[in-house]
C-alpha atoms as a PDB file:
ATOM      1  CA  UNK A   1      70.835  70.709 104.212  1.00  0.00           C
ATOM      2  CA  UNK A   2      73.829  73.181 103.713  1.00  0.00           C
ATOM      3  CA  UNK A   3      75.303  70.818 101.082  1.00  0.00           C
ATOM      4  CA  UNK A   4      72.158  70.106  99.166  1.00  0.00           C
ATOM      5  CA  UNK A   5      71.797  74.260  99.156  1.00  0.00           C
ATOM      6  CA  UNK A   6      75.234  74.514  97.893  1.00  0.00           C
ATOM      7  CA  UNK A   7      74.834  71.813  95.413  1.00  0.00           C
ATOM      8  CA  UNK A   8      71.734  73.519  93.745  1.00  0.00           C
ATOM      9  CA  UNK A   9      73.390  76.961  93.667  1.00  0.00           C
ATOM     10  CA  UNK A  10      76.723  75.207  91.602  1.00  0.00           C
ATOM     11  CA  UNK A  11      74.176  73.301  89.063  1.00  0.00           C
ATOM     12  CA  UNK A  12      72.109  76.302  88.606  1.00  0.00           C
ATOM     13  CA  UNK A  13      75.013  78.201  87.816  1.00  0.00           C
ATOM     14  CA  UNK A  14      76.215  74.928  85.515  1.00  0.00           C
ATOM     15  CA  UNK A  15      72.500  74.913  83.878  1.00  0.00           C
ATOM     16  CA  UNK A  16      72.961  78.454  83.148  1.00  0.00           C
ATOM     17  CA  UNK A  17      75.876  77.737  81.316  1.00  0.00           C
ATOM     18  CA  UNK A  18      74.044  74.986  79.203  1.00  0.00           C
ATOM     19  CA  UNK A  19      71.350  77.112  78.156  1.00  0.00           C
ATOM     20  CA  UNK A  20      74.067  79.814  77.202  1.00  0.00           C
ATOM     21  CA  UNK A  21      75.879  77.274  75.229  1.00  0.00           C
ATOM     22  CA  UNK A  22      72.257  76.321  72.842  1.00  0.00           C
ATOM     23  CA  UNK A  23      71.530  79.964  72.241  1.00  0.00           C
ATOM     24  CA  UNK A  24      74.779  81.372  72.000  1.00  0.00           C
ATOM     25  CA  UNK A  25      76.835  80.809  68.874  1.00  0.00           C
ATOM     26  CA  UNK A  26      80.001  80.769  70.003  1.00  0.00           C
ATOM     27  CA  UNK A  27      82.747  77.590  70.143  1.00  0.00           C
ATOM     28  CA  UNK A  28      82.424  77.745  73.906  1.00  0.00           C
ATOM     29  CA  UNK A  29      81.610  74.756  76.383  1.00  0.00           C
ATOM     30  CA  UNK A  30      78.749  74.894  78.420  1.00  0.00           C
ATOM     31  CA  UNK A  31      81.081  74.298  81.879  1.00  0.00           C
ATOM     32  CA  UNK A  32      83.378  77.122  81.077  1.00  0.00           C
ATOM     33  CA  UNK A  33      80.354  79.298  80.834  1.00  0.00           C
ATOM     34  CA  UNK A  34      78.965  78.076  83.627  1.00  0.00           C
ATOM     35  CA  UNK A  35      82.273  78.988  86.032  1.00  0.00           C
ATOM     36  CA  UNK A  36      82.585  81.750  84.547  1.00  0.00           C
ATOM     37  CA  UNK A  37      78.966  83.240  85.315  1.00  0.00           C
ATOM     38  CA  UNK A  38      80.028  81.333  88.700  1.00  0.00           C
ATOM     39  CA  UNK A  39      83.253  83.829  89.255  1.00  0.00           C
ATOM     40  CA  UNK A  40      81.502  86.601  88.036  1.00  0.00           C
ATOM     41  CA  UNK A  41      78.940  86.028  91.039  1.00  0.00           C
ATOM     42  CA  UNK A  42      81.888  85.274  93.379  1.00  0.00           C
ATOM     43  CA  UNK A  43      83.763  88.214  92.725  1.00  0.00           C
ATOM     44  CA  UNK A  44      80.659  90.583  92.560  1.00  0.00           C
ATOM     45  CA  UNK A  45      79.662  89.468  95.801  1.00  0.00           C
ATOM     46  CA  UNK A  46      76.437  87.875  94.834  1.00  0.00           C
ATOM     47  CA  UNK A  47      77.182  84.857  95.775  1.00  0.00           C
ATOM     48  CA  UNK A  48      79.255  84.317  98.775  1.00  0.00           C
ATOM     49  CA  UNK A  49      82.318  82.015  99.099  1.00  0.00           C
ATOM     50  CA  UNK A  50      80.584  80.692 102.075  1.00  0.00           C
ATOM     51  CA  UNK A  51      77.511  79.534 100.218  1.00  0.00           C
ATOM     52  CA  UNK A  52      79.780  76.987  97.622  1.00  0.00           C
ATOM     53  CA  UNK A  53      82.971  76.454  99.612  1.00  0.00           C
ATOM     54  CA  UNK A  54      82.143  72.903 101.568  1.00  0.00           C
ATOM     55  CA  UNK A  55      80.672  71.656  98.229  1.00  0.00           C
ATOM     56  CA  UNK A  56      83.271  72.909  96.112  1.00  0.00           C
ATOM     57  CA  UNK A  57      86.021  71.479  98.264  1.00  0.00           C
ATOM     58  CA  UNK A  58      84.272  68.194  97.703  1.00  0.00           C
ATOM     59  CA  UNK A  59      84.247  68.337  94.655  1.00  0.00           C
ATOM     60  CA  UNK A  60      87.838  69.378  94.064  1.00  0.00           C
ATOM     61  CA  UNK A  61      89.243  66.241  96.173  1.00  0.00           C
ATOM     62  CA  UNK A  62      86.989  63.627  94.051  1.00  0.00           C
ATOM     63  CA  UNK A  63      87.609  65.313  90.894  1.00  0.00           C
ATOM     64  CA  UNK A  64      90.323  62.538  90.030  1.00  0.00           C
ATOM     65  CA  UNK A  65      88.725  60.008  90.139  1.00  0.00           C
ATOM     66  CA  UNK A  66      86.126  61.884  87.332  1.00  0.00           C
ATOM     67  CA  UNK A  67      89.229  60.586  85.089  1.00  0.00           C
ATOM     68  CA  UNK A  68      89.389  56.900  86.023  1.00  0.00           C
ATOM     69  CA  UNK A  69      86.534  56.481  82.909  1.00  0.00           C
ATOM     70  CA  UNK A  70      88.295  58.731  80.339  1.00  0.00           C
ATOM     71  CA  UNK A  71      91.357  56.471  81.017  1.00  0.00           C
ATOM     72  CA  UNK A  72      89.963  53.439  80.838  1.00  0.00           C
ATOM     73  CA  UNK A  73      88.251  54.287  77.561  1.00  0.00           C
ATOM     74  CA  UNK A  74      91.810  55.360  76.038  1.00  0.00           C
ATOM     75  CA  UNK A  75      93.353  52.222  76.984  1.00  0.00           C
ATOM     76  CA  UNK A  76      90.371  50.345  75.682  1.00  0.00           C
ATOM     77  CA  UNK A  77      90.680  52.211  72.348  1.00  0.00           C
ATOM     78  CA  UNK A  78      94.502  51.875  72.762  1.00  0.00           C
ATOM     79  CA  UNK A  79      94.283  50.245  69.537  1.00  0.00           C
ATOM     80  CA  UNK A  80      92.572  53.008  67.300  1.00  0.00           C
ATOM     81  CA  UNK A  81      95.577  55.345  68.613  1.00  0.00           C
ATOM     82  CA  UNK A  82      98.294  53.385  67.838  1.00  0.00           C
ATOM     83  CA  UNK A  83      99.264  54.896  64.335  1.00  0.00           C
ATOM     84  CA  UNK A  84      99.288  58.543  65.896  1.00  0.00           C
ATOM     85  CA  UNK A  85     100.214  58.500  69.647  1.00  0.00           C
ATOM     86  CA  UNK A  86     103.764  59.512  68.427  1.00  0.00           C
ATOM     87  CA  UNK A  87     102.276  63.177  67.223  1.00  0.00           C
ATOM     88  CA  UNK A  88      99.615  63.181  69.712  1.00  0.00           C
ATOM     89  CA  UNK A  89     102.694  62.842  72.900  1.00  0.00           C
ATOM     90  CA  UNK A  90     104.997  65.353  70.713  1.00  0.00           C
ATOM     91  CA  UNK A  91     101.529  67.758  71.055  1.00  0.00           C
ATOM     92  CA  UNK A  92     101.050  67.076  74.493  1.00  0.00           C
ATOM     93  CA  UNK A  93     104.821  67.338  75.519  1.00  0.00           C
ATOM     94  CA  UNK A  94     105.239  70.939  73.363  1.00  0.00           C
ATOM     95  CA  UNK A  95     101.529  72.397  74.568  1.00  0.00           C
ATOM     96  CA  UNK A  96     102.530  71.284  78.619  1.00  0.00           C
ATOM     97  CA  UNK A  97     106.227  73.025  78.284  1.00  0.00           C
ATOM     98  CA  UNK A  98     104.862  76.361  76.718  1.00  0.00           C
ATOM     99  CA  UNK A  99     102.072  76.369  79.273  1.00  0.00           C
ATOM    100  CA  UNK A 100     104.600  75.783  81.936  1.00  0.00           C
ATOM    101  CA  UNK A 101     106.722  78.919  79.911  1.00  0.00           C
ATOM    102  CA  UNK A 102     103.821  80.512  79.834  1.00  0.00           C
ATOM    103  CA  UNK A 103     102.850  80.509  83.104  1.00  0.00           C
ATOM    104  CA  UNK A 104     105.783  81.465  85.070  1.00  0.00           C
ATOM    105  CA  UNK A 105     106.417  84.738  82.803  1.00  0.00           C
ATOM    106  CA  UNK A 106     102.845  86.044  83.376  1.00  0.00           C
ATOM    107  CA  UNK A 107     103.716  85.083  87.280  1.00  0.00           C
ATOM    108  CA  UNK A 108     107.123  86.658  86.908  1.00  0.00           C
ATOM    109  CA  UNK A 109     105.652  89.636  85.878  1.00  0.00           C
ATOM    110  CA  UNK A 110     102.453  90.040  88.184  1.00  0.00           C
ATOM    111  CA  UNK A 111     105.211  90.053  90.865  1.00  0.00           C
ATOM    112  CA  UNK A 112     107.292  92.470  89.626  1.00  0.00           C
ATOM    113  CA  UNK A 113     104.272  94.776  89.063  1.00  0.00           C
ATOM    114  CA  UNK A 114     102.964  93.880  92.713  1.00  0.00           C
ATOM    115  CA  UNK A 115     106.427  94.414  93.906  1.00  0.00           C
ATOM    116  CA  UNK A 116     107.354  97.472  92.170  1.00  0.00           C
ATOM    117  CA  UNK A 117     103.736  98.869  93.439  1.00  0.00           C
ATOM    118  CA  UNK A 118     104.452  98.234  97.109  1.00  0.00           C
ATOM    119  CA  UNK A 119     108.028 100.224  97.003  1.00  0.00           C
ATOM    120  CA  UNK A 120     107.530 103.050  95.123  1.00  0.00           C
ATOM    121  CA  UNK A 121     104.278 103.147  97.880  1.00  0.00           C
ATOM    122  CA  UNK A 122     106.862 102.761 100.586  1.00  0.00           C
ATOM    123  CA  UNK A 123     109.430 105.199  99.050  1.00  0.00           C
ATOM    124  CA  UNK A 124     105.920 107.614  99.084  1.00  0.00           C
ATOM    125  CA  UNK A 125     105.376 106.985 102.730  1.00  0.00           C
ATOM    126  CA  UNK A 126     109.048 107.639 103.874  1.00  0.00           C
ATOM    127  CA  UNK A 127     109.250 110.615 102.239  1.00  0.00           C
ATOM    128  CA  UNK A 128     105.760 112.226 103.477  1.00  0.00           C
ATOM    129  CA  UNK A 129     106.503 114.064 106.949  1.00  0.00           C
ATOM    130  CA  UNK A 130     104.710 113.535 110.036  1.00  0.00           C
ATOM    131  CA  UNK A 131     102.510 116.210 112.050  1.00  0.00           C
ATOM    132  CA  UNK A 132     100.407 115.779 114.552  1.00  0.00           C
ATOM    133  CA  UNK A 133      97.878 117.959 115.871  1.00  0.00           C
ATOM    134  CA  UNK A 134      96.812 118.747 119.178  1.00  0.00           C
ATOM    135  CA  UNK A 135      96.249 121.677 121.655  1.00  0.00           C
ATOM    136  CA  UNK A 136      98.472 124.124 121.203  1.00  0.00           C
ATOM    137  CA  UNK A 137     100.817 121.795 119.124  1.00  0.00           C
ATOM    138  CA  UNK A 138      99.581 122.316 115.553  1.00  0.00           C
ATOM    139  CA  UNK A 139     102.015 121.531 112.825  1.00  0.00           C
ATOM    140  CA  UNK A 140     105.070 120.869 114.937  1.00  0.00           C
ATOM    141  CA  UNK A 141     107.185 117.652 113.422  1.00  0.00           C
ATOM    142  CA  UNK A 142     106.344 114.442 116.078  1.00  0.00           C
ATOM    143  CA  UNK A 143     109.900 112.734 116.366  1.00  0.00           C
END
């Protein structure tokens, strides 16, 4: 019954999305609005980790084989491709290295940042003395 309950909660969230994608204007797919309203409830704590983990996880591991159609309907049409898989791989092979680029700079910096954050709040702490209070021992140094 858990899985059925967290099956519901990820389409309603993914129906949500759909009707947001036929009122909405906007060049956006209905399953990227539907995550997104999804993270939204899993970072505002509406929705618990708990309540979509075991289904998500499910999901996740059989996702590849979602693919096995897509593939076998390029291979199929392998002929209709033929004249322009040359700039089709050169836009594949550029938009994969600059996402790869891409990605480890924006990682690069986040830990820098986190880094930097964490020593200047050590350098903080080191520097602060210690006191401790008790009877008759107010404001004395502790060793």
């Amino acid at each position: 019954m858990k899985f059925v309950k967290e099956v519901l909660l990820i389409m309603t969230f993914t129906f949500i999305g759909e009707l947001l994608h036929a009122f909405l204007p906007l060049p956006v797919p209905a399953g990227v609005y539907g995550l997104l309203l999804l993270l939204l409830a899993l970072m505002s704590g509406v929705v618990k980790l708990a309540d979509v983990e075991t289904s998500g996880n499910f999901l996740l591991d059989v996702m590849t084989m979602m693919f096995i159609p897509a593939g076998v309907a390029i291979m199929d049409s392998f002929s209709v491709l033929q004249p322009v898989i040359g700039p089709y791989l050169a836009v594949i092979l550029v938009s994969t290295v600059l996402v790869l680029a891409l990605t480890g700079l924006c990682a690069q910096k986040v830990l820098s940042f986190t880094e930097t954050s964490e020593s200047k709040a050590a350098e903080a702490a080191e520097e602060m003395p210690e006191f401790t209070t008790g009877i008759g021992r107010e404001g004395e140094k502790s060793e």
